[in-house]
C-alpha atoms as a PDB file:
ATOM      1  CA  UNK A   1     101.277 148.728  69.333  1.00  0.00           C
ATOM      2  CA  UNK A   2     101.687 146.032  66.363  1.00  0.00           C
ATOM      3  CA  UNK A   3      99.830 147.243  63.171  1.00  0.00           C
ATOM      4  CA  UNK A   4      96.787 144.436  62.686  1.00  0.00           C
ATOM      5  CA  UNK A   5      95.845 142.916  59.244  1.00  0.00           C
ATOM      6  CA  UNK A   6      92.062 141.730  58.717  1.00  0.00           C
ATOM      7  CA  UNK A   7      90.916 139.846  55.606  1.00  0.00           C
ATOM      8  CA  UNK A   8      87.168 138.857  55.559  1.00  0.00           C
ATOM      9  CA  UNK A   9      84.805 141.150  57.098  1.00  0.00           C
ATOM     10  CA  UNK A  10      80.729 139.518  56.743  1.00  0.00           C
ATOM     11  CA  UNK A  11      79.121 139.087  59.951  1.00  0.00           C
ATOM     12  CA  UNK A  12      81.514 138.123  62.600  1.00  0.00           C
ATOM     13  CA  UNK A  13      84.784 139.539  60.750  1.00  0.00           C
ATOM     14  CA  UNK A  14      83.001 143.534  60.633  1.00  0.00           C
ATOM     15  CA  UNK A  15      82.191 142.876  64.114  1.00  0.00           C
ATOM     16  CA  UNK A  16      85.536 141.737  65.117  1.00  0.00           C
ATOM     17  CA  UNK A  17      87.437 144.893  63.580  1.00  0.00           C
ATOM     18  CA  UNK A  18      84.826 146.931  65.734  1.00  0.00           C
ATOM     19  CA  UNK A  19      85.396 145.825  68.663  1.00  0.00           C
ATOM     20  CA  UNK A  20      89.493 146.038  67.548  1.00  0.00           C
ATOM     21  CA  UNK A  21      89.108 149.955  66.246  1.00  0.00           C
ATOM     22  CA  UNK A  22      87.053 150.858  68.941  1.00  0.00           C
ATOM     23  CA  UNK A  23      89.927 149.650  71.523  1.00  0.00           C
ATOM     24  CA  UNK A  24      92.444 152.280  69.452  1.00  0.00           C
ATOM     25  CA  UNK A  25      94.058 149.709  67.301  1.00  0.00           C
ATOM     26  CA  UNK A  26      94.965 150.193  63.705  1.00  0.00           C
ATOM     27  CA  UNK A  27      93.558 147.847  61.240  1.00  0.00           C
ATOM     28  CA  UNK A  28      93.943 147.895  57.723  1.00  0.00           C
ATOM     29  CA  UNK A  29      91.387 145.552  56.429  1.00  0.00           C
ATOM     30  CA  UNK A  30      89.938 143.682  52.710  1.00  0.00           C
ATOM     31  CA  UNK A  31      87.284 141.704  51.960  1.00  0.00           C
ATOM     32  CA  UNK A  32      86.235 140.027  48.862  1.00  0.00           C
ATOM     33  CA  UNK A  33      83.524 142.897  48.228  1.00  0.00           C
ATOM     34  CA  UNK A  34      84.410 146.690  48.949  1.00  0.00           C
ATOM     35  CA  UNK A  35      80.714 147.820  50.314  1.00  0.00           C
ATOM     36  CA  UNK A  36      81.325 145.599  53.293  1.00  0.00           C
ATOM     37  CA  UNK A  37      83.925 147.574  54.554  1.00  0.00           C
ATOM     38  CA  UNK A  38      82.181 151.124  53.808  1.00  0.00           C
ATOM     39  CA  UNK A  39      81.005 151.272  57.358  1.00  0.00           C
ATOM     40  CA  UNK A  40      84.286 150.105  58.866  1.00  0.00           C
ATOM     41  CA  UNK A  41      86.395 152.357  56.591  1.00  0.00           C
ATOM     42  CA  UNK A  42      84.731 155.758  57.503  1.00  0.00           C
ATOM     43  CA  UNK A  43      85.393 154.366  61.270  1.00  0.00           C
ATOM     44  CA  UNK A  44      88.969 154.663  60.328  1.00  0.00           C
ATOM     45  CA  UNK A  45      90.167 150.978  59.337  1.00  0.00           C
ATOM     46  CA  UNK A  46      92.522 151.378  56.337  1.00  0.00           C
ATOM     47  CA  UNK A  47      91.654 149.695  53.083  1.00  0.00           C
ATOM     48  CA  UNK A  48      93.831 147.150  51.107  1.00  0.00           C
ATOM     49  CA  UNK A  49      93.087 145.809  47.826  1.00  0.00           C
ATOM     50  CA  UNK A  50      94.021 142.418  48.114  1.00  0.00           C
ATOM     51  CA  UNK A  51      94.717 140.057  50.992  1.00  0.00           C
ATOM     52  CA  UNK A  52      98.724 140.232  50.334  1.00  0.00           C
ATOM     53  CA  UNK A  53      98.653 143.739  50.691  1.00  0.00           C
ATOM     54  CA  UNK A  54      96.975 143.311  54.116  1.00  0.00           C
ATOM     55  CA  UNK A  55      99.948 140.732  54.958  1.00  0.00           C
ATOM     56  CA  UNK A  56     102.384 143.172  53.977  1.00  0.00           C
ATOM     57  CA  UNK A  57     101.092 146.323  55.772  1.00  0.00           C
ATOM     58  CA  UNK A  58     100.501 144.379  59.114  1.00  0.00           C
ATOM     59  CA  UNK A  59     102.310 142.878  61.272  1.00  0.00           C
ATOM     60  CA  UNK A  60      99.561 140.331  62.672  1.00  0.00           C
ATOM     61  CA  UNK A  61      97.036 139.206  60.593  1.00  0.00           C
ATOM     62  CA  UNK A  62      93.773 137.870  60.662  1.00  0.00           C
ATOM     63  CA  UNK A  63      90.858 135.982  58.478  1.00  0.00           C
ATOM     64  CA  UNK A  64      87.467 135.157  58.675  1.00  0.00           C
ATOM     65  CA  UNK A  65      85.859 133.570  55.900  1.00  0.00           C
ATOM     66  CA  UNK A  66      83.082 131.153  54.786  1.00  0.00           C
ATOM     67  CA  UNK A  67      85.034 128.181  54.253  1.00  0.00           C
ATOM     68  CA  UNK A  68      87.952 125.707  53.349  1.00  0.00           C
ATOM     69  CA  UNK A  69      87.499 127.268  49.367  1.00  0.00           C
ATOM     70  CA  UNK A  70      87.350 130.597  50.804  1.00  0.00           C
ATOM     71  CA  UNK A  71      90.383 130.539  52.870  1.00  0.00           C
ATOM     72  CA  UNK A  72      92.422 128.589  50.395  1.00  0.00           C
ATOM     73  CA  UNK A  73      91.374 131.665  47.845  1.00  0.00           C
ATOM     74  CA  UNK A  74      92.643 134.114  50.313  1.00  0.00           C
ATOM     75  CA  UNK A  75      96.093 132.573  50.729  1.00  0.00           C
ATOM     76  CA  UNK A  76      96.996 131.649  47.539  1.00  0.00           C
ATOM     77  CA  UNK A  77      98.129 133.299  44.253  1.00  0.00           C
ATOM     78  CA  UNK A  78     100.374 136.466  43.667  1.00  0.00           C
ATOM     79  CA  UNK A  79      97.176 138.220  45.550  1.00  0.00           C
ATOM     80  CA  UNK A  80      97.251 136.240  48.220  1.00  0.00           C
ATOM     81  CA  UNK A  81      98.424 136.139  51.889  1.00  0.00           C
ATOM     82  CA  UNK A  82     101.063 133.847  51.842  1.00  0.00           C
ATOM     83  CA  UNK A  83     102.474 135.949  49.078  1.00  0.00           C
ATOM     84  CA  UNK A  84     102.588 138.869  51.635  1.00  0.00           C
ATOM     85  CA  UNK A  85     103.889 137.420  54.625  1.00  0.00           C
ATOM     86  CA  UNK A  86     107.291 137.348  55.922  1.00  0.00           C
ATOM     87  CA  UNK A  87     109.726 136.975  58.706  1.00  0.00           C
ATOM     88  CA  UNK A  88     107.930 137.630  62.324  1.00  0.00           C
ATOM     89  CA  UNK A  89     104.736 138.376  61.206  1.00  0.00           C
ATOM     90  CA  UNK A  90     101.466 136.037  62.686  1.00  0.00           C
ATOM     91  CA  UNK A  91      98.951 134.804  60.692  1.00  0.00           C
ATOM     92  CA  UNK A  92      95.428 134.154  62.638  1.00  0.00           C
ATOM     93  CA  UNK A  93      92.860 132.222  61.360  1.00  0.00           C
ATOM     94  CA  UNK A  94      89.257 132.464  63.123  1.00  0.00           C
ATOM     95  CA  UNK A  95      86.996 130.856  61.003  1.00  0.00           C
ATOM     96  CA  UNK A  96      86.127 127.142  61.143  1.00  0.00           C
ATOM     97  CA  UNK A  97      88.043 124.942  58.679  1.00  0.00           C
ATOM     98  CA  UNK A  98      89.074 121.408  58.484  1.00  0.00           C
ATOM     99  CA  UNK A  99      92.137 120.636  60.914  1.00  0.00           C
ATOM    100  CA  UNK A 100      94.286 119.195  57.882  1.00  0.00           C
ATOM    101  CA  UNK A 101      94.006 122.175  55.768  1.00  0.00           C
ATOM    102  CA  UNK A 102      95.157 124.434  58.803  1.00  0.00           C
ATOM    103  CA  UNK A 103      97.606 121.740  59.282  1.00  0.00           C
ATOM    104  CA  UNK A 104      98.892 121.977  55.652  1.00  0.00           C
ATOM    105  CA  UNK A 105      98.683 125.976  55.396  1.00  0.00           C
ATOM    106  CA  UNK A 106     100.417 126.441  58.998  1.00  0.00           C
ATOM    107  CA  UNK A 107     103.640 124.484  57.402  1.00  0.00           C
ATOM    108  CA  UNK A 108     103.763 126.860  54.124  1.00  0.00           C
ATOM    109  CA  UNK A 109     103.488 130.077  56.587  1.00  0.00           C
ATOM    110  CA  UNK A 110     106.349 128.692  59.055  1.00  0.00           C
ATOM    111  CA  UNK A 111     108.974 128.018  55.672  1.00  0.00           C
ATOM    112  CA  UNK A 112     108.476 131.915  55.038  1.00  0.00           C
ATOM    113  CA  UNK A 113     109.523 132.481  58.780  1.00  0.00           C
ATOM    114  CA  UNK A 114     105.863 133.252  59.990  1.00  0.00           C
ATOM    115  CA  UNK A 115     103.995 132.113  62.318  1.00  0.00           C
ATOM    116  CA  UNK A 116      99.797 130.559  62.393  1.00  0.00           C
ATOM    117  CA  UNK A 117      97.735 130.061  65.002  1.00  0.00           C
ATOM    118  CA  UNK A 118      94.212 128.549  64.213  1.00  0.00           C
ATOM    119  CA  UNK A 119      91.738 130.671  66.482  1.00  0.00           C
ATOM    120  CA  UNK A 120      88.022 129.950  65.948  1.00  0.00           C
ATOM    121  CA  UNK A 121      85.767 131.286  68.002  1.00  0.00           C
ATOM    122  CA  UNK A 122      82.772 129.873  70.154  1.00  0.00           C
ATOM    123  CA  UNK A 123      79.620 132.384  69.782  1.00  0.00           C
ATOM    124  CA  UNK A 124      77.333 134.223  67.464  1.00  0.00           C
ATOM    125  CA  UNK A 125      77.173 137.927  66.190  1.00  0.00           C
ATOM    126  CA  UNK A 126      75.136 138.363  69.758  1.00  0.00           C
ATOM    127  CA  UNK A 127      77.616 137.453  71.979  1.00  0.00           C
ATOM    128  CA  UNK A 128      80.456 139.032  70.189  1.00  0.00           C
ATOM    129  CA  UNK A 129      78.629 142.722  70.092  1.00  0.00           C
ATOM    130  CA  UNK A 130      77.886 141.733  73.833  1.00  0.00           C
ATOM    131  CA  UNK A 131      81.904 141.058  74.734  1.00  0.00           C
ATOM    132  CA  UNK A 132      81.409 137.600  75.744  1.00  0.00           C
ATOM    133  CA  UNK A 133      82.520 135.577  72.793  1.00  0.00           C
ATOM    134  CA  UNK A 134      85.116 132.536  73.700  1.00  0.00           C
ATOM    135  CA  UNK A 135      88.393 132.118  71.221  1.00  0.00           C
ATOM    136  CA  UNK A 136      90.000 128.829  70.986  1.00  0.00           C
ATOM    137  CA  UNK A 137      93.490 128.529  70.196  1.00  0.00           C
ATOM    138  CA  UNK A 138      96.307 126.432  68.889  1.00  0.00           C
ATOM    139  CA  UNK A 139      99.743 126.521  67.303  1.00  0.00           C
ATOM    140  CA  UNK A 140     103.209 128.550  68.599  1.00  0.00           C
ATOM    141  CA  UNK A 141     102.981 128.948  72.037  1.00  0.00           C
ATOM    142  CA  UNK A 142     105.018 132.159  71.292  1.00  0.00           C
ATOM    143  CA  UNK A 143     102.798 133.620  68.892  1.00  0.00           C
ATOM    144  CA  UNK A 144     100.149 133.065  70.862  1.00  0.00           C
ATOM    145  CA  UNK A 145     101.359 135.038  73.756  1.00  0.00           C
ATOM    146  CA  UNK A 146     102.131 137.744  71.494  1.00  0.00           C
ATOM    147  CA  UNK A 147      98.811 138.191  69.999  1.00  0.00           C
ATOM    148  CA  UNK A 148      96.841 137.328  73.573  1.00  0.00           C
ATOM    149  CA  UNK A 149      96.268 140.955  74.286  1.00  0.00           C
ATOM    150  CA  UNK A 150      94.664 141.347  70.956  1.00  0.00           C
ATOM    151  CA  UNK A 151      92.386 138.228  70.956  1.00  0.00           C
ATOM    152  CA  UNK A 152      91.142 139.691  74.768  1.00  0.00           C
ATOM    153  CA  UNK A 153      89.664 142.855  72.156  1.00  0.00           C
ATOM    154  CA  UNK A 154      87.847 139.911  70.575  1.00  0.00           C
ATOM    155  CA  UNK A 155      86.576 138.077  73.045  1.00  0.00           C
ATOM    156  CA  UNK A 156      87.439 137.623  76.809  1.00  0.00           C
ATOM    157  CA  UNK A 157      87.576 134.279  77.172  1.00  0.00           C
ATOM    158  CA  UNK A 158      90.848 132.833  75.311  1.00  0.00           C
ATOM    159  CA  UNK A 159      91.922 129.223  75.596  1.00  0.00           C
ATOM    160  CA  UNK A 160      95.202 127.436  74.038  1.00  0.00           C
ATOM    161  CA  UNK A 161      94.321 123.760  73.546  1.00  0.00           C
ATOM    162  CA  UNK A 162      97.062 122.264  71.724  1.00  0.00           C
ATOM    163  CA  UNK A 163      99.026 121.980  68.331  1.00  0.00           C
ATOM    164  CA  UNK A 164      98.012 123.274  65.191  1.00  0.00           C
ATOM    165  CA  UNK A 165      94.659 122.499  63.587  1.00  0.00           C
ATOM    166  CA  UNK A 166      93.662 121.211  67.348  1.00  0.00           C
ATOM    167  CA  UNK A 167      91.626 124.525  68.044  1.00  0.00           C
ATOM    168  CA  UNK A 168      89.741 123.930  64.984  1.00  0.00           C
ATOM    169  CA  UNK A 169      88.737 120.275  65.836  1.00  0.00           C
ATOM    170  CA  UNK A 170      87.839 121.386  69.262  1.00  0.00           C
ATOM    171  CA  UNK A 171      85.708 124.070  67.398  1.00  0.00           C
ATOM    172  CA  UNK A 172      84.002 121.541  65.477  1.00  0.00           C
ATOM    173  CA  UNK A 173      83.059 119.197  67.983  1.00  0.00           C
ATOM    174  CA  UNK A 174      81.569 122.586  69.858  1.00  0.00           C
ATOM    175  CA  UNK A 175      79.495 122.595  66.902  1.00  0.00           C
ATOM    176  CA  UNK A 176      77.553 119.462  66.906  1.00  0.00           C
ATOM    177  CA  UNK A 177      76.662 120.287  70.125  1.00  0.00           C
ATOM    178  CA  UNK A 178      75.131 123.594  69.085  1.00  0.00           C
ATOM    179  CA  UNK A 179      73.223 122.040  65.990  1.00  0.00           C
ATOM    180  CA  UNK A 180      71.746 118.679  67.628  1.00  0.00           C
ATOM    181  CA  UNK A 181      71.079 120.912  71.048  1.00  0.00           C
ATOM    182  CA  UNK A 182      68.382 123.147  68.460  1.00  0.00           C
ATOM    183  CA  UNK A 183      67.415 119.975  66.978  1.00  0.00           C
ATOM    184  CA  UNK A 184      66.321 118.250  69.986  1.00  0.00           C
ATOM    185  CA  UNK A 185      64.567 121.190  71.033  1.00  0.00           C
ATOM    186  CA  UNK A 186      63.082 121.278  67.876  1.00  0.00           C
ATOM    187  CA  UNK A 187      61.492 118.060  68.017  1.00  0.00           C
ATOM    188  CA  UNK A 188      60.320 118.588  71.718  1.00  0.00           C
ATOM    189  CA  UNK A 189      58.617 121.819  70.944  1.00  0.00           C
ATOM    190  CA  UNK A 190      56.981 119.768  68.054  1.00  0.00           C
ATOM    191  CA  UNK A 191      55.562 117.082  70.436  1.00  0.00           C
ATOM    192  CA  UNK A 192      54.447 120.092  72.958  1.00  0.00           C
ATOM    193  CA  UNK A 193      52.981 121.622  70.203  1.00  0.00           C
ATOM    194  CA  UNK A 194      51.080 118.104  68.612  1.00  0.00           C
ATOM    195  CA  UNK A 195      49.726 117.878  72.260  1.00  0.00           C
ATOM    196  CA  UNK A 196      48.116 121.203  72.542  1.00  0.00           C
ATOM    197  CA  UNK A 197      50.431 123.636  73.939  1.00  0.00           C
ATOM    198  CA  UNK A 198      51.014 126.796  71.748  1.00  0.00           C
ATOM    199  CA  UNK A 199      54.463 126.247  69.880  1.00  0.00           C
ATOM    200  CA  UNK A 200      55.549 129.929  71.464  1.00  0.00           C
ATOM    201  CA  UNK A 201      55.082 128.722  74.878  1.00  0.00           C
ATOM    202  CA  UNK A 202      56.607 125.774  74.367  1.00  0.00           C
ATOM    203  CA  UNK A 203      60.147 127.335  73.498  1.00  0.00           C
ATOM    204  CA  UNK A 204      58.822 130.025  76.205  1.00  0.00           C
ATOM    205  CA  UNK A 205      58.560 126.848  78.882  1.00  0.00           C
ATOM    206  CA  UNK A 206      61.385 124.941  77.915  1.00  0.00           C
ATOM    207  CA  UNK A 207      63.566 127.405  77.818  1.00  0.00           C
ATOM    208  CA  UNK A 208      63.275 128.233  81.427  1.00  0.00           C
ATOM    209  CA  UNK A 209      63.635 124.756  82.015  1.00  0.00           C
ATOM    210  CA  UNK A 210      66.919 122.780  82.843  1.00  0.00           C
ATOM    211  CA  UNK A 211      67.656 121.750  79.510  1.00  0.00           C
ATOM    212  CA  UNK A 212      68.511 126.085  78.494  1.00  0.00           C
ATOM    213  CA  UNK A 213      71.913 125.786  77.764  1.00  0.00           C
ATOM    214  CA  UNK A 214      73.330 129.042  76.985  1.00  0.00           C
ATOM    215  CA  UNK A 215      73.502 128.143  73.514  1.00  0.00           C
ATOM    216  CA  UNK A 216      69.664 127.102  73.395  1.00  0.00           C
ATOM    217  CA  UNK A 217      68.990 130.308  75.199  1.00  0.00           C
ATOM    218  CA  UNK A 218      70.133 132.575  72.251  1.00  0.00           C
ATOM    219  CA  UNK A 219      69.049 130.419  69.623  1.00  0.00           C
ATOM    220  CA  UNK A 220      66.030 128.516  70.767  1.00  0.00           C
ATOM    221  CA  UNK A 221      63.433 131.613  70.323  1.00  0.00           C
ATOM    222  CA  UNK A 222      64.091 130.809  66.343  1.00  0.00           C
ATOM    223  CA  UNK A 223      62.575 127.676  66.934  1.00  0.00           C
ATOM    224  CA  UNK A 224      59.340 129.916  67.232  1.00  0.00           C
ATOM    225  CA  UNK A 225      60.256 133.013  65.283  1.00  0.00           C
ATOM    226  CA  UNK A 226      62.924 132.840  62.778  1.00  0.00           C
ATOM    227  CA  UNK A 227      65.147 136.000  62.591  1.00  0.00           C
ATOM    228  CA  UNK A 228      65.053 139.126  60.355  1.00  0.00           C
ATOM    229  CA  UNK A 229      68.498 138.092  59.591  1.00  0.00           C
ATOM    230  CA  UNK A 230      70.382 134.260  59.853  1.00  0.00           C
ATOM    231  CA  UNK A 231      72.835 133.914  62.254  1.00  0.00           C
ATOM    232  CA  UNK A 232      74.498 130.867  61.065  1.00  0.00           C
ATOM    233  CA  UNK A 233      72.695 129.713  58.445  1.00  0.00           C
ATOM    234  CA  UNK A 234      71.604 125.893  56.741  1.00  0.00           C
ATOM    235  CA  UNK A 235      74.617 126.568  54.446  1.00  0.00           C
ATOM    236  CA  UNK A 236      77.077 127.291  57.017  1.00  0.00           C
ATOM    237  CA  UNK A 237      75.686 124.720  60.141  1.00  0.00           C
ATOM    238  CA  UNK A 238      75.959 121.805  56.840  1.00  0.00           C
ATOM    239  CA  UNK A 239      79.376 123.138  56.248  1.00  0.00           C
ATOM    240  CA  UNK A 240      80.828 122.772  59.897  1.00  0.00           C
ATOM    241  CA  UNK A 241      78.783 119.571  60.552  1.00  0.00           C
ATOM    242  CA  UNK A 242      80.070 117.967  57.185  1.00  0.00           C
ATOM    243  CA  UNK A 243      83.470 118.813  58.724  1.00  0.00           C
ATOM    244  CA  UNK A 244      82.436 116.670  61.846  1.00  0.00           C
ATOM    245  CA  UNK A 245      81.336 113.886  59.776  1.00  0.00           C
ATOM    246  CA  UNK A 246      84.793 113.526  57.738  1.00  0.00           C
ATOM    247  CA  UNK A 247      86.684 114.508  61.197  1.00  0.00           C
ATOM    248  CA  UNK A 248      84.914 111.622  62.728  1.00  0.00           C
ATOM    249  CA  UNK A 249      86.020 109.070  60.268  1.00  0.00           C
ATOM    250  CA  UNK A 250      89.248 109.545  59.870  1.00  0.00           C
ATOM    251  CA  UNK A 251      89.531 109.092  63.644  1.00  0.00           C
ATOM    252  CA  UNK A 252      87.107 106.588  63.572  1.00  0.00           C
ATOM    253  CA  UNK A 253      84.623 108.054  65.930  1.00  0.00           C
ATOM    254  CA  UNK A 254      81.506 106.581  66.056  1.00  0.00           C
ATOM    255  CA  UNK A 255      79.021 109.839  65.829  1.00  0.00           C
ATOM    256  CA  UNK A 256      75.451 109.133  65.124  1.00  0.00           C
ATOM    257  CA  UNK A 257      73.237 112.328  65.969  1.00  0.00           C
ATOM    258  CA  UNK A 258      76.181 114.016  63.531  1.00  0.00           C
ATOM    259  CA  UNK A 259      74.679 111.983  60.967  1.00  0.00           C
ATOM    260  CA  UNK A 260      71.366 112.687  61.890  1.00  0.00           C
ATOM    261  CA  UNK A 261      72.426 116.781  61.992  1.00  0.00           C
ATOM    262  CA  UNK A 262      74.032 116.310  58.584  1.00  0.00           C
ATOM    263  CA  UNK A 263      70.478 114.469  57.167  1.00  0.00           C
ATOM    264  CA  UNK A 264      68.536 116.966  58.334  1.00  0.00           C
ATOM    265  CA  UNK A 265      70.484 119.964  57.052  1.00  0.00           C
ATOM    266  CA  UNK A 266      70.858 118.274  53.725  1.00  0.00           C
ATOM    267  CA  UNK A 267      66.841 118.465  53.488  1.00  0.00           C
ATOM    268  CA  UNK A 268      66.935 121.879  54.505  1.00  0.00           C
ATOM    269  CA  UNK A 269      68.774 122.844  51.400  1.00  0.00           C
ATOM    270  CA  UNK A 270      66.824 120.898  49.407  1.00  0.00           C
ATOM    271  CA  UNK A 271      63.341 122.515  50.090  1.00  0.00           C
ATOM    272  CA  UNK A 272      65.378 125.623  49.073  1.00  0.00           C
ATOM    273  CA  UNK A 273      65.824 127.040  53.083  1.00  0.00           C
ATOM    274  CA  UNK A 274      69.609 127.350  52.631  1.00  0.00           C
ATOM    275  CA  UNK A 275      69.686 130.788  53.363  1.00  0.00           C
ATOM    276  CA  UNK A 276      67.647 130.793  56.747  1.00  0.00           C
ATOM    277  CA  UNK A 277      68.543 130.183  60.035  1.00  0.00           C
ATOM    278  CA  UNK A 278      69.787 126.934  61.031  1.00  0.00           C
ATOM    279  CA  UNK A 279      66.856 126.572  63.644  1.00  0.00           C
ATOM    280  CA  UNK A 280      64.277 126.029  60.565  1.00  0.00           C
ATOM    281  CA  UNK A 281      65.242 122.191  60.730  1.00  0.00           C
ATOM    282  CA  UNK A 282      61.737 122.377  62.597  1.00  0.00           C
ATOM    283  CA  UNK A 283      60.269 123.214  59.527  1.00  0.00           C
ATOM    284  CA  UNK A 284      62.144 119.843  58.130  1.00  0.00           C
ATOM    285  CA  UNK A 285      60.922 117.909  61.214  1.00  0.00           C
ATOM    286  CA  UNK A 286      57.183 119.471  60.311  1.00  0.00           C
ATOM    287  CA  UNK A 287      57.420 118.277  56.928  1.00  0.00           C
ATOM    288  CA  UNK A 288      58.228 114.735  57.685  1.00  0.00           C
ATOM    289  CA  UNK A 289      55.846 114.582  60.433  1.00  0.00           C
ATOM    290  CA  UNK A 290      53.215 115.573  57.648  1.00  0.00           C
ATOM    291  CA  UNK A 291      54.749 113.140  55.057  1.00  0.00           C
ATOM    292  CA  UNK A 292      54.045 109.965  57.851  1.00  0.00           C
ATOM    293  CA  UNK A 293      50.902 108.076  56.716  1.00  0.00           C
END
């Protein structure tokens, strides 16, 4: 069984090296603070102290990190995974970054006779703990068969779309779906709620309706009760739907409710609800429907 490599472990990336050390696999993991990894540790995952130490104990590698910075921290420098990677090892990125970065990094992994697949995944912590998170795929069709059995730990559903930094635009385009889907319901719930009807029984109502996605299933109950803890918070939702708005033009896609997403999130930050869950654009919507005259 190939020795796997894990470099960022916050929400989803702690979660994914469960689910991997909990199928008998060893993992030797880092992440940018140590007390992250406490938990993980005294479950047996073996600590490195930088990511090119986790390239060069492992033979397949993963990340999952915030964002483009975050990822381009991880890979370069003499601490960083590039750094540690050599001949036949696979490099898998899972979070959500912009396709020409993955594009760009892919080619400096491939001259040190690596492979990268881009592999971000469709899902929240919920559906991850619950074994039904979806991974989509692109790069090597080679590599990707080699480290199928592994992303099957991850999640069971496992798709291969295409050529690198394809996976991640497919990922993104998931994600306006996700943020606009709340949005709408957000607004609905608000004219439900303006007309009389309590604003819990309004997510109650339409949420056994046949607009519940699954998406708005998990996440529409924040529309009426925010979580103890954010799922995918204003920061990140602005972060993948700013990467929709610069995907869009450069392929000159028209993509208006984007630019509606992105206007909304932008005002989230700036009445200082960065850190909550994305669903309190309903507190935005509030605001402006107090701020008409």
């Amino acid at each position: 069984m190939a020795s796997l490599g894990f470099v960022g472990l916050g929400m989803m990336g702690s979660r994914m090296v469960q689910r991997l050390l909990e199928a008998d696999h060893e993992v030797i993991g880092h992440n940018r603070t140590r007390d992250k990894a406490e938990a993980l540790i005294e479950q047996g995952m073996r600590w490195a102290e930088t990511p090119r130490a986790v390239a060069e104990a492992a033979d397949v590698i993963f990340s999952n990190v915030s964002d483009n910075r975050a990822l381009e921290a991880i890979m370069h420098g003499g601490d960083g995974i590039l750094a540690g990677l050599s001949a036949g090892k696979v490099y898998v990125v899972m979070s959500t970054n912009s396709p020409g970065l993955i594009r760009d990094l892919a080619a400096q992994v491939e001259a040190l006779g690596a492979k990268m697949l881009d592999a971000p995944v469709s899902g929240s912590k919920l559906t991850l703990e619950m074994g039904k998170l979806t991974v989509i795929v692109a790069g090597d069709q080679a590599a990707y068969e080699q480290v199928l059995p592994t992303l099957h730990v991850i999640g069971p559903t496992v798709m291969h779309v295409g050529a690198s930094g394809q996976a991640m635009a497919m990922k993104i385009a998931i994600n306006i779906s996700i943020v606009t889907q709340v949005i709408s319901l957000a607004e609905g719930v608000l004219l439900a709620e303006k007309s009389g009807v309590p604003r819990a029984q309004a997510v109650d109502v339409m949420l056994n309706s046949a607009i519940a996605s699954p998406a708005l299933k998990y996440r529409g109950p924040f529309v009426a009760a925010m979580p103890a803890e954010a799922w995918f918070d204003v920061g990140m939702a602005q972060k993948d739907i700013l990467l929709a708005v610069d995907l869009a033009r450069e392929l000159g896609v028209n993509a208006p409710t984007t630019a509606v997403a992105a206007d909304l999130l932008a005002r989230a930050k700036a009445m200082n609800l960065g850190d909550k869950d994305f669903a309190v654009v309903v507190q935005v919507l509030e605001h402006l429907s107090a701020a008409r005259p």
